[in-house]
PDB file of N, CA and C in Angstrom:
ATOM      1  N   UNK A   1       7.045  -2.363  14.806  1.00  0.00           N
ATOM      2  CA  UNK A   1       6.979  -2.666  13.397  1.00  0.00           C
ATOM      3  C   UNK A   1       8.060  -3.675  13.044  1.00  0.00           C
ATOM      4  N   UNK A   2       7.962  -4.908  12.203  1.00  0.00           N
ATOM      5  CA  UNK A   2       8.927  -5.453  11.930  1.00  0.00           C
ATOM      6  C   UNK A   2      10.069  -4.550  11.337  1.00  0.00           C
ATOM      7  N   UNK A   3      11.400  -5.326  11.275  1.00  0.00           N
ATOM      8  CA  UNK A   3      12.195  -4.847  10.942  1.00  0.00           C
ATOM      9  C   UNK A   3      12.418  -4.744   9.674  1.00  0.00           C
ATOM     10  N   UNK A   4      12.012  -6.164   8.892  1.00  0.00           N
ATOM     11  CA  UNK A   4      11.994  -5.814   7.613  1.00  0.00           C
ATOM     12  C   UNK A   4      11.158  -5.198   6.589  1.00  0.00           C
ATOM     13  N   UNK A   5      10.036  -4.467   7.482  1.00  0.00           N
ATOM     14  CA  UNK A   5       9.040  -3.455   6.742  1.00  0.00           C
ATOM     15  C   UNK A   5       9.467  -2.019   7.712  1.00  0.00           C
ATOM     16  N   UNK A   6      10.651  -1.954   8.281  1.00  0.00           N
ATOM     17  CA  UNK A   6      11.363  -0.743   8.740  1.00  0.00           C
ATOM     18  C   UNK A   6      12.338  -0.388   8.006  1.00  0.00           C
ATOM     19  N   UNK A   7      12.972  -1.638   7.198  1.00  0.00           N
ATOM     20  CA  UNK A   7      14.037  -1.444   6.291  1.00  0.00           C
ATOM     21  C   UNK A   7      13.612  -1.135   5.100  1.00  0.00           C
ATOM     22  N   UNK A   8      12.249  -1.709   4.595  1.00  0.00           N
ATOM     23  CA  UNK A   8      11.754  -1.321   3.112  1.00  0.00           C
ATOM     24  C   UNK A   8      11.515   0.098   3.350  1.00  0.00           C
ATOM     25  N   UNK A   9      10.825   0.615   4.612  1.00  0.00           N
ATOM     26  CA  UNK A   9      10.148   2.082   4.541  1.00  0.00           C
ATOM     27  C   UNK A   9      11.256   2.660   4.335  1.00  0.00           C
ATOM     28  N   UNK A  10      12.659   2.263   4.949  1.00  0.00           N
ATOM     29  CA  UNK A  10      13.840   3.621   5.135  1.00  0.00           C
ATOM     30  C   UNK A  10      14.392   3.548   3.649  1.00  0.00           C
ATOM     31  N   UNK A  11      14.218   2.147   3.234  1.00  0.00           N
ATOM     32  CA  UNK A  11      14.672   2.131   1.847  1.00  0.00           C
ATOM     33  C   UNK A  11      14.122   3.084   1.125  1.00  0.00           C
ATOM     34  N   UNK A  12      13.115   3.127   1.257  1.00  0.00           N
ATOM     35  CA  UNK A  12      12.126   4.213   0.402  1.00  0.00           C
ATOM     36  C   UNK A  12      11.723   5.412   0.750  1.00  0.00           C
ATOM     37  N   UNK A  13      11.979   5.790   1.984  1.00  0.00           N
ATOM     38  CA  UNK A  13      11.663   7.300   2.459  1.00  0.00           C
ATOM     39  C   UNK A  13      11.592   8.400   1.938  1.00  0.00           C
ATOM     40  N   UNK A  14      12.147   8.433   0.259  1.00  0.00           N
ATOM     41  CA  UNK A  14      11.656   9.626  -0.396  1.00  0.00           C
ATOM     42  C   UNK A  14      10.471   9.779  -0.528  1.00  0.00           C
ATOM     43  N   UNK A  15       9.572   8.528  -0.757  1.00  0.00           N
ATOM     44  CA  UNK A  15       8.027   8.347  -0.898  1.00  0.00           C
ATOM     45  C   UNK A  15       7.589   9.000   0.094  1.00  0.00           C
ATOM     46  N   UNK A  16       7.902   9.264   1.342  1.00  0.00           N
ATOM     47  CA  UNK A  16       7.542   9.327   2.687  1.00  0.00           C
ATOM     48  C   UNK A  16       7.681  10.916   3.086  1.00  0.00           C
ATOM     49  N   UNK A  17       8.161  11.853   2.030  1.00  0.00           N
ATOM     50  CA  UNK A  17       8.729  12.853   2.235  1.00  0.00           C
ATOM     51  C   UNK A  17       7.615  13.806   2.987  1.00  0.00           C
ATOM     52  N   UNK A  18       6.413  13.492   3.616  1.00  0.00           N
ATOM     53  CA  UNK A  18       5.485  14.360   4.449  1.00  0.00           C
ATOM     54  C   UNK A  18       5.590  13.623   5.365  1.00  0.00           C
ATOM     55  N   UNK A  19       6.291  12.728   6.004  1.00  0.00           N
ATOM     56  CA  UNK A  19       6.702  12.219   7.238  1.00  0.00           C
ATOM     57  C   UNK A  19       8.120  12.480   7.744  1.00  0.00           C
ATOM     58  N   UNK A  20       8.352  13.315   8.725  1.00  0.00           N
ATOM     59  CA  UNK A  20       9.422  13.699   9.795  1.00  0.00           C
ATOM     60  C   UNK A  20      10.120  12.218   9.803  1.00  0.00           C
ATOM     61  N   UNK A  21      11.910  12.395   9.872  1.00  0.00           N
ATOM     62  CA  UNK A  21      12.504  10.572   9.424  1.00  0.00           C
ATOM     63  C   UNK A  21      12.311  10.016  10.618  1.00  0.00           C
ATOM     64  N   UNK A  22      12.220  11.160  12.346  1.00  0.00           N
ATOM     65  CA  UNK A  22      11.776  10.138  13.074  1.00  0.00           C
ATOM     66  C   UNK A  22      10.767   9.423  13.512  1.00  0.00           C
ATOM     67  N   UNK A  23       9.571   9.417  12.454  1.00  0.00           N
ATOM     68  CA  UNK A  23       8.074   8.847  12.916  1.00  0.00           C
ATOM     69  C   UNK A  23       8.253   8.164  11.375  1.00  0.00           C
ATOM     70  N   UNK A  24       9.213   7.582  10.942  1.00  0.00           N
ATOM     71  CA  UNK A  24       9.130   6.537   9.611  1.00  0.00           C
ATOM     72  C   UNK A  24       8.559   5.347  10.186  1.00  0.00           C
ATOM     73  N   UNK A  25       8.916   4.864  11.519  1.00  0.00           N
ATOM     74  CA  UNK A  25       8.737   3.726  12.100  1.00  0.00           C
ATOM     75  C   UNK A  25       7.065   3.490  12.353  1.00  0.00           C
ATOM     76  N   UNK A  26       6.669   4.925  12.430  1.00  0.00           N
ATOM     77  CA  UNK A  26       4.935   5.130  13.367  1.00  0.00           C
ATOM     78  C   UNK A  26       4.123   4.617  11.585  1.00  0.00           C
ATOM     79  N   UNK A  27       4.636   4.611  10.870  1.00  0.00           N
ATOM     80  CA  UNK A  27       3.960   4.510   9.428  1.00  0.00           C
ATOM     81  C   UNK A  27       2.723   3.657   9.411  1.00  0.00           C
ATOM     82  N   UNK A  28       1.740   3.425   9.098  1.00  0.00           N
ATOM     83  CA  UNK A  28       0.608   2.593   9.077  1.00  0.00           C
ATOM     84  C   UNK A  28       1.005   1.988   7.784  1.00  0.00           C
ATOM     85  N   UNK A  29       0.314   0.687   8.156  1.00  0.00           N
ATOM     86  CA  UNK A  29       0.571  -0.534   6.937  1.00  0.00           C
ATOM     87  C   UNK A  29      -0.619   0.135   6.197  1.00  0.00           C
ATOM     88  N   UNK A  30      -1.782   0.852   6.600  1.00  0.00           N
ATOM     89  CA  UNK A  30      -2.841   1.396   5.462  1.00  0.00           C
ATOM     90  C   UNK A  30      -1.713   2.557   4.395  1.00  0.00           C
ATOM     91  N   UNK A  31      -1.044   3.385   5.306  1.00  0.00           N
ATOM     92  CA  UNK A  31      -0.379   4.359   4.066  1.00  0.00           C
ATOM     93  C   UNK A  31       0.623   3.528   3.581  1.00  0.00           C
ATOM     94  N   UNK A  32       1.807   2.818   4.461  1.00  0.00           N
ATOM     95  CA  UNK A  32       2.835   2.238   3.356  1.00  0.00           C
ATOM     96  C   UNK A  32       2.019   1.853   1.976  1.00  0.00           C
ATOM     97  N   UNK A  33       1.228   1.078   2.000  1.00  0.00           N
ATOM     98  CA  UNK A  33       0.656   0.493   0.886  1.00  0.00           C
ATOM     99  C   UNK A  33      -0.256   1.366  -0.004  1.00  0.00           C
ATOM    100  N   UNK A  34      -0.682   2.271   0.154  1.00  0.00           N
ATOM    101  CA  UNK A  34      -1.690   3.513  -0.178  1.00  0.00           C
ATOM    102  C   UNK A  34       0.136   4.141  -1.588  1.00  0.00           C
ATOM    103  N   UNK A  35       0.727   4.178  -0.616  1.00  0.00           N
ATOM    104  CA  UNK A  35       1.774   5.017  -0.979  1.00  0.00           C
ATOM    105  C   UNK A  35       2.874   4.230  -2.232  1.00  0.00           C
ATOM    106  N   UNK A  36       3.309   2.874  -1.681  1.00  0.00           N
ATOM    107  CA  UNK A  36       3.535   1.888  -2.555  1.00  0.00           C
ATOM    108  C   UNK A  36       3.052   1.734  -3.479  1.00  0.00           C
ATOM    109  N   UNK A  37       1.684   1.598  -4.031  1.00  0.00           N
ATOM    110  CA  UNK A  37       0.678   1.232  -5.089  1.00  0.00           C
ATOM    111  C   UNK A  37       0.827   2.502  -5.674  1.00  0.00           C
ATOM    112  N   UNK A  38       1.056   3.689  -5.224  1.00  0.00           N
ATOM    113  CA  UNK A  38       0.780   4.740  -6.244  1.00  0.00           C
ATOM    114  C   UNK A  38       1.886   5.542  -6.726  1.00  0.00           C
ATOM    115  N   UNK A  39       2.947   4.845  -5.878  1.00  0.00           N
ATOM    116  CA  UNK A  39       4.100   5.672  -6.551  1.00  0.00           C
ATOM    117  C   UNK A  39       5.817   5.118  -6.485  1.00  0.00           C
ATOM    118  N   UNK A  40       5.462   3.794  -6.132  1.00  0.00           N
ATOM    119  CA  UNK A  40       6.301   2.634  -6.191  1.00  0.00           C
ATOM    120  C   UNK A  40       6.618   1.733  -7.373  1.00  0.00           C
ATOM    121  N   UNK A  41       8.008   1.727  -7.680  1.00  0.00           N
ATOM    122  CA  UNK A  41       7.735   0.856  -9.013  1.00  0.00           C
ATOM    123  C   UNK A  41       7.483  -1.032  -8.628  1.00  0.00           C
ATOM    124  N   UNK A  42       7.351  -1.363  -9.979  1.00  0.00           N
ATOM    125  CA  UNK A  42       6.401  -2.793  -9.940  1.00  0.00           C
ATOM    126  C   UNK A  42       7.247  -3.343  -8.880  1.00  0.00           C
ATOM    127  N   UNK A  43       8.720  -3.397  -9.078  1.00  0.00           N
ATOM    128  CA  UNK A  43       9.369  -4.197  -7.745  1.00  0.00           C
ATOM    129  C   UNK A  43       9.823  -3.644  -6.293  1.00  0.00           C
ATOM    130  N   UNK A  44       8.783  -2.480  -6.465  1.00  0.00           N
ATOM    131  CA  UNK A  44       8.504  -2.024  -4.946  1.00  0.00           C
ATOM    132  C   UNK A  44       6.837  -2.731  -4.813  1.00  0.00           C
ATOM    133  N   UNK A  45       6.364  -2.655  -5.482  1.00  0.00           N
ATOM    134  CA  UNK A  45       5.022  -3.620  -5.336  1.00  0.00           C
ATOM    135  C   UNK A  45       5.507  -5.025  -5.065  1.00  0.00           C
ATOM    136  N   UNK A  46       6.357  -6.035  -5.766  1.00  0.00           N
ATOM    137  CA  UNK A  46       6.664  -7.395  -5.462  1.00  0.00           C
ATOM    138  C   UNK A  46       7.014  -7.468  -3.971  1.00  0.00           C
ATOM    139  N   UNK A  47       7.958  -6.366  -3.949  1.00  0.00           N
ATOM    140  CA  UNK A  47       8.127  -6.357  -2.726  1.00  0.00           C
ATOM    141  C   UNK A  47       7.384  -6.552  -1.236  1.00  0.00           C
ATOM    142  N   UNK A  48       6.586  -5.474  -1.793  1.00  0.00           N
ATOM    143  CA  UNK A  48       5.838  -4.958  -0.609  1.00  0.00           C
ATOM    144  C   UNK A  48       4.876  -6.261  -0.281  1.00  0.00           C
ATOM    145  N   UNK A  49       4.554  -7.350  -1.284  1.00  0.00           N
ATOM    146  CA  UNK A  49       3.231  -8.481  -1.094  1.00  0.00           C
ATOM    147  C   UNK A  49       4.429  -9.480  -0.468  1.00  0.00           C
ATOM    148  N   UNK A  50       5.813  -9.649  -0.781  1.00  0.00           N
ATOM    149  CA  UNK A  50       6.223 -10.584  -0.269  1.00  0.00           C
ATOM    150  C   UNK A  50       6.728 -10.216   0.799  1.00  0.00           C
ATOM    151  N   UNK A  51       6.691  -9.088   2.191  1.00  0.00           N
ATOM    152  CA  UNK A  51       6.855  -8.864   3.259  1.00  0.00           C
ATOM    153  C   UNK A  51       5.737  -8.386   3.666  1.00  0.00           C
ATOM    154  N   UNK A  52       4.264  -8.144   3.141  1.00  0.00           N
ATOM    155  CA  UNK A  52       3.367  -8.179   4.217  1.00  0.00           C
ATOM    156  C   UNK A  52       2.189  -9.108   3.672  1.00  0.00           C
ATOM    157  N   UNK A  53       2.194 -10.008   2.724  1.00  0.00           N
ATOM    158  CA  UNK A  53       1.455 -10.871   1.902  1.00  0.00           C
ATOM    159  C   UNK A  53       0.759 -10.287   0.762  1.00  0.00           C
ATOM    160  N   UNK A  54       0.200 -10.513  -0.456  1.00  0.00           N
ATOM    161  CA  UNK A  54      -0.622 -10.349  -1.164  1.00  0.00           C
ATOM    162  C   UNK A  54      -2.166 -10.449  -0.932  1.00  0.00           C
ATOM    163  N   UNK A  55      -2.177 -10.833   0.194  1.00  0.00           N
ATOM    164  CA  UNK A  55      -3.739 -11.067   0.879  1.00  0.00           C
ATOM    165  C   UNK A  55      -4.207  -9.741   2.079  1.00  0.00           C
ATOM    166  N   UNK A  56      -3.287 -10.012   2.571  1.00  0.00           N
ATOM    167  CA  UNK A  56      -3.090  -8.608   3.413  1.00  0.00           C
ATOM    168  C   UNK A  56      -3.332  -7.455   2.736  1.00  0.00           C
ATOM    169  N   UNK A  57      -2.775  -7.174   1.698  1.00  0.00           N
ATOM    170  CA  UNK A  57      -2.367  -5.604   0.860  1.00  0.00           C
ATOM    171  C   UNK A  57      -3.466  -5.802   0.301  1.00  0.00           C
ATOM    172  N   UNK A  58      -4.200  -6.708  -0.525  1.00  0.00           N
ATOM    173  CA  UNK A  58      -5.911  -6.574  -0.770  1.00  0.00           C
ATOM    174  C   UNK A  58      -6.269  -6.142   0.224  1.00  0.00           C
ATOM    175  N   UNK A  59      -6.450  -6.980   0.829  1.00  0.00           N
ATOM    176  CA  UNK A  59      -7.913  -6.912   2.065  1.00  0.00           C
ATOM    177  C   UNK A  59      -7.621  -5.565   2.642  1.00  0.00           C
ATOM    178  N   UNK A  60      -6.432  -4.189   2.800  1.00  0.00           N
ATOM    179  CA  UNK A  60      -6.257  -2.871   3.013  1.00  0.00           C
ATOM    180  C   UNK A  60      -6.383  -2.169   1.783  1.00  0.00           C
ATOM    181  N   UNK A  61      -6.319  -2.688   0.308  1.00  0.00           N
ATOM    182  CA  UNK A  61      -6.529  -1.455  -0.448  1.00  0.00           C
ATOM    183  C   UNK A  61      -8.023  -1.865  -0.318  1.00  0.00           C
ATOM    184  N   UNK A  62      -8.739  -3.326  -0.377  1.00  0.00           N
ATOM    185  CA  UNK A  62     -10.205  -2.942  -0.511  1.00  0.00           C
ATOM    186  C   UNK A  62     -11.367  -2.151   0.466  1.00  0.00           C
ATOM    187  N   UNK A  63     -10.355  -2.811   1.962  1.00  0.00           N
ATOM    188  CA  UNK A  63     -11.212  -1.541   2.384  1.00  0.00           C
ATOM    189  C   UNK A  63     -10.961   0.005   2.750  1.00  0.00           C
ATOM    190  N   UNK A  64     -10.110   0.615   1.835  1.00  0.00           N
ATOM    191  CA  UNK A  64      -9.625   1.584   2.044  1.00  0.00           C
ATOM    192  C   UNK A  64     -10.473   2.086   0.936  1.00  0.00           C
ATOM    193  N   UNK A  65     -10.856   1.597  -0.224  1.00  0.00           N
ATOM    194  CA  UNK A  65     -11.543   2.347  -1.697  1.00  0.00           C
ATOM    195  C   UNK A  65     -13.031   1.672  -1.114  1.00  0.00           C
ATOM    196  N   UNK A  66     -13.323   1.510  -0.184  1.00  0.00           N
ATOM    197  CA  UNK A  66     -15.034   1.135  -0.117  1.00  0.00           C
ATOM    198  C   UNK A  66     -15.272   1.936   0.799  1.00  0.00           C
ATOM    199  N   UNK A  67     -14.341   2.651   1.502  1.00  0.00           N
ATOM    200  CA  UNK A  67     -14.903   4.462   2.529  1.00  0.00           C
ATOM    201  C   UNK A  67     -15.931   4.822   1.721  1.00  0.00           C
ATOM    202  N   UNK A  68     -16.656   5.563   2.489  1.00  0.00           N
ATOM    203  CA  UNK A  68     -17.443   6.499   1.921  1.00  0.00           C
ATOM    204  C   UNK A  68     -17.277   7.629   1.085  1.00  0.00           C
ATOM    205  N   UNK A  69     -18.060   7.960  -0.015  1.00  0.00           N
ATOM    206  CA  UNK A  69     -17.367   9.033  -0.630  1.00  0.00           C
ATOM    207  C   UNK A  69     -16.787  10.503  -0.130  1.00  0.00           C
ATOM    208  N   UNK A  70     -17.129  10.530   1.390  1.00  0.00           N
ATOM    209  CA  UNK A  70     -17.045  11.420   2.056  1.00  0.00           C
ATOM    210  C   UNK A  70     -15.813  11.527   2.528  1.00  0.00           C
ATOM    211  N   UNK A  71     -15.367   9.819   2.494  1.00  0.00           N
ATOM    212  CA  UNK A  71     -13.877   9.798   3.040  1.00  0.00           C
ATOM    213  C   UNK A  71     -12.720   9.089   2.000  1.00  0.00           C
ATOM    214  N   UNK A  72     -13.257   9.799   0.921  1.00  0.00           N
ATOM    215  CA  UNK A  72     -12.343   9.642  -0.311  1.00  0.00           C
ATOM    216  C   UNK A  72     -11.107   8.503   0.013  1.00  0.00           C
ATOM    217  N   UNK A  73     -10.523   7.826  -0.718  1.00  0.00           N
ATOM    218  CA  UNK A  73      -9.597   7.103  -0.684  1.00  0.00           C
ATOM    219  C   UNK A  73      -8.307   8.072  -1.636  1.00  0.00           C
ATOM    220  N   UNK A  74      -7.158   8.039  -1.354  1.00  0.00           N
ATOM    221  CA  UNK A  74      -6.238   8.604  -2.227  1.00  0.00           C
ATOM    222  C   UNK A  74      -5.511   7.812  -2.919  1.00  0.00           C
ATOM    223  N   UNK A  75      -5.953   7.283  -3.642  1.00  0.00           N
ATOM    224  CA  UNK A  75      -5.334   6.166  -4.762  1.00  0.00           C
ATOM    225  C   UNK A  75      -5.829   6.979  -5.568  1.00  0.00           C
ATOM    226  N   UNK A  76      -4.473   6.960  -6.626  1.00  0.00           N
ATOM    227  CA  UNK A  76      -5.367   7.282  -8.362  1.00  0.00           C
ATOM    228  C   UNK A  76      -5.697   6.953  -8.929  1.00  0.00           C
ATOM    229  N   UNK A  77      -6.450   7.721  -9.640  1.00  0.00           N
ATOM    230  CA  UNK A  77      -7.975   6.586 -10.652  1.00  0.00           C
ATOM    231  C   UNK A  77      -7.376   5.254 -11.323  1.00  0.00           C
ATOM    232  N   UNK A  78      -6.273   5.249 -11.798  1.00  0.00           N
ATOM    233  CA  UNK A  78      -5.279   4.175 -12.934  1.00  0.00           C
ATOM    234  C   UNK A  78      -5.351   3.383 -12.049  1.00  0.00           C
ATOM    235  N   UNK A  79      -4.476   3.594 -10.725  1.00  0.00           N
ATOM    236  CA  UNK A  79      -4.071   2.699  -9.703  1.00  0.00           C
ATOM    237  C   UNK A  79      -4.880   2.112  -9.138  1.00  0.00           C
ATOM    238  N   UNK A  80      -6.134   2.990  -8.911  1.00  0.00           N
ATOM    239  CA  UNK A  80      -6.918   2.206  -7.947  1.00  0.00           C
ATOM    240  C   UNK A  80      -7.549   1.062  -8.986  1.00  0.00           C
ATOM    241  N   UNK A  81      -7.943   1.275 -10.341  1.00  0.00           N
ATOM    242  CA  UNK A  81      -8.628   0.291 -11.253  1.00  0.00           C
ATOM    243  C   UNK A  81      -7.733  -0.947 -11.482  1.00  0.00           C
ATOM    244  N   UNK A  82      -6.210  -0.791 -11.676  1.00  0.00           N
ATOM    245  CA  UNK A  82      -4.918  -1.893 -11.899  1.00  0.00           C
ATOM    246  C   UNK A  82      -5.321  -2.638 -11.075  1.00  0.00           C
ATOM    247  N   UNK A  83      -5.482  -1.791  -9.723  1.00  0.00           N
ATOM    248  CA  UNK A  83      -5.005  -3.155  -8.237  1.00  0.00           C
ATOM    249  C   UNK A  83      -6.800  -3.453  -8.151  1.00  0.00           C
ATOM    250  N   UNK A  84      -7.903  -2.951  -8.769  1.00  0.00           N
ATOM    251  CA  UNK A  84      -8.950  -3.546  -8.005  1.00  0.00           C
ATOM    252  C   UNK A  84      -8.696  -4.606  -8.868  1.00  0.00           C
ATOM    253  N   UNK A  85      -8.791  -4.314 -10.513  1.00  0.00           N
ATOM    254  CA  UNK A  85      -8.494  -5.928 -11.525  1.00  0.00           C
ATOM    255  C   UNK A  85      -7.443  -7.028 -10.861  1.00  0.00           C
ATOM    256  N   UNK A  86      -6.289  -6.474 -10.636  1.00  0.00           N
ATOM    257  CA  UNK A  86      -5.405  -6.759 -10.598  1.00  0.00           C
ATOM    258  C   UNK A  86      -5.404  -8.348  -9.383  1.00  0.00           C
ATOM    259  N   UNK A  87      -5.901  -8.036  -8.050  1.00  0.00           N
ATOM    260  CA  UNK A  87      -6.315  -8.108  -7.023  1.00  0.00           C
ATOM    261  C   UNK A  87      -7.533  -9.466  -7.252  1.00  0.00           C
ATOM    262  N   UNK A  88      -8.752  -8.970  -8.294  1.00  0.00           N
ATOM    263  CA  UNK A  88      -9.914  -9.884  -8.228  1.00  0.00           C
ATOM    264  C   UNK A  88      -9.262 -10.909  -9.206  1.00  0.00           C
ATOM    265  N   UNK A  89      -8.271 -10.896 -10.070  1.00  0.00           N
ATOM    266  CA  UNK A  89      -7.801 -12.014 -10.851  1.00  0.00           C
ATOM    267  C   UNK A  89      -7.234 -12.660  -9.726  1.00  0.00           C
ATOM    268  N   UNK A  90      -6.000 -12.327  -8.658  1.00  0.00           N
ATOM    269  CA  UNK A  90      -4.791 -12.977  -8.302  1.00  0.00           C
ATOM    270  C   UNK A  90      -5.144 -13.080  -7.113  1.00  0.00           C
ATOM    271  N   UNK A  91      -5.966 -12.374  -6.146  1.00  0.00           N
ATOM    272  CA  UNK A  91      -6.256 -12.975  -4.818  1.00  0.00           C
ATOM    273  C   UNK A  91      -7.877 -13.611  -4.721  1.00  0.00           C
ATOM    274  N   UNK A  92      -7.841 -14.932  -4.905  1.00  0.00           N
ATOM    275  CA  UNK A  92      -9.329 -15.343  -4.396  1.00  0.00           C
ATOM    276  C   UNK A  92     -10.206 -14.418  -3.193  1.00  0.00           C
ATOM    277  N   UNK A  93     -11.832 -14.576  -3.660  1.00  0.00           N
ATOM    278  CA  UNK A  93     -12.519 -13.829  -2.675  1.00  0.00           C
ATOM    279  C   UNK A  93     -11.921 -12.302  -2.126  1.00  0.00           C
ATOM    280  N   UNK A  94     -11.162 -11.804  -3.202  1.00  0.00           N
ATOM    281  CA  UNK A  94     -11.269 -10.358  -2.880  1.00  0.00           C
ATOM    282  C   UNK A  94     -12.840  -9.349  -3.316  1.00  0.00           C
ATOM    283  N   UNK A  95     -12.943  -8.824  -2.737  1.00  0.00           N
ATOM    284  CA  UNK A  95     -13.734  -7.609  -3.012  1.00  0.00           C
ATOM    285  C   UNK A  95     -13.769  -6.467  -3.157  1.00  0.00           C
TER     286      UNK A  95
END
C-alpha cells in the first residue's frame, strides 16, 4: 500500500475501529473509501480524492452501489445520494 494512503489510514484509525491496528495496512481502497464518504469530514474527503484521485473514488463508489440488491452496498442513504450527484456533476462519464 502506498505510504501516503498508510499514513491517512493511521491518521484516521478511529474510523477503522473493526480492524485489528495490525491489518490497517491490509485495508481495501473499496472500504477506505466506503468508510471515508460516510463518516469522514469534507477534508477527509478532499483528502482522500487528492491521494487516490477523484476518478478512482467514483469509479469504486459506483461500482460498489450498482451490487445487487442482494449485496447491499453500506453507504447511507444521504451519502450515497451526495456522492452519486456529487460525482455525475464533477467527474465526467461517471455512472
Amino acid at each position: 500500500m502506498n505510504t501516503d494512503l498508510s499514513t491517512f489510514i493511521n491518521n484516521h484509525k478511529s474510523l477503522f475501529w473493526f480492524t485489528p491496528e495490525e491489518k490497517l495496512d491490509q485495508i481495501s481502497l473499496a472500504v477506505l473509501i466506503e468508510t471515508i464518504l460516510n463518516y469522514g469530514t469534507m477534508d477527509d474527503v478532499r483528502e482522500l480524492f487528492r491521494l487516490v484521485g477523484i476518478k478512482t473514488v467514483a469509479e469504486i463508489f459506483f461500482e460498489s452501489i450498482q451490487k445487487s440488491e442482494r449485496r447491499r452496498n453500506n453507504y447511507f442513504p444521504d451519502v450515497e445520494n451526495y456522492f452519486t450527484l456529487y460525482f455525475k456533476k464533477h467527474v465526467p462519464g461517471s455512472t
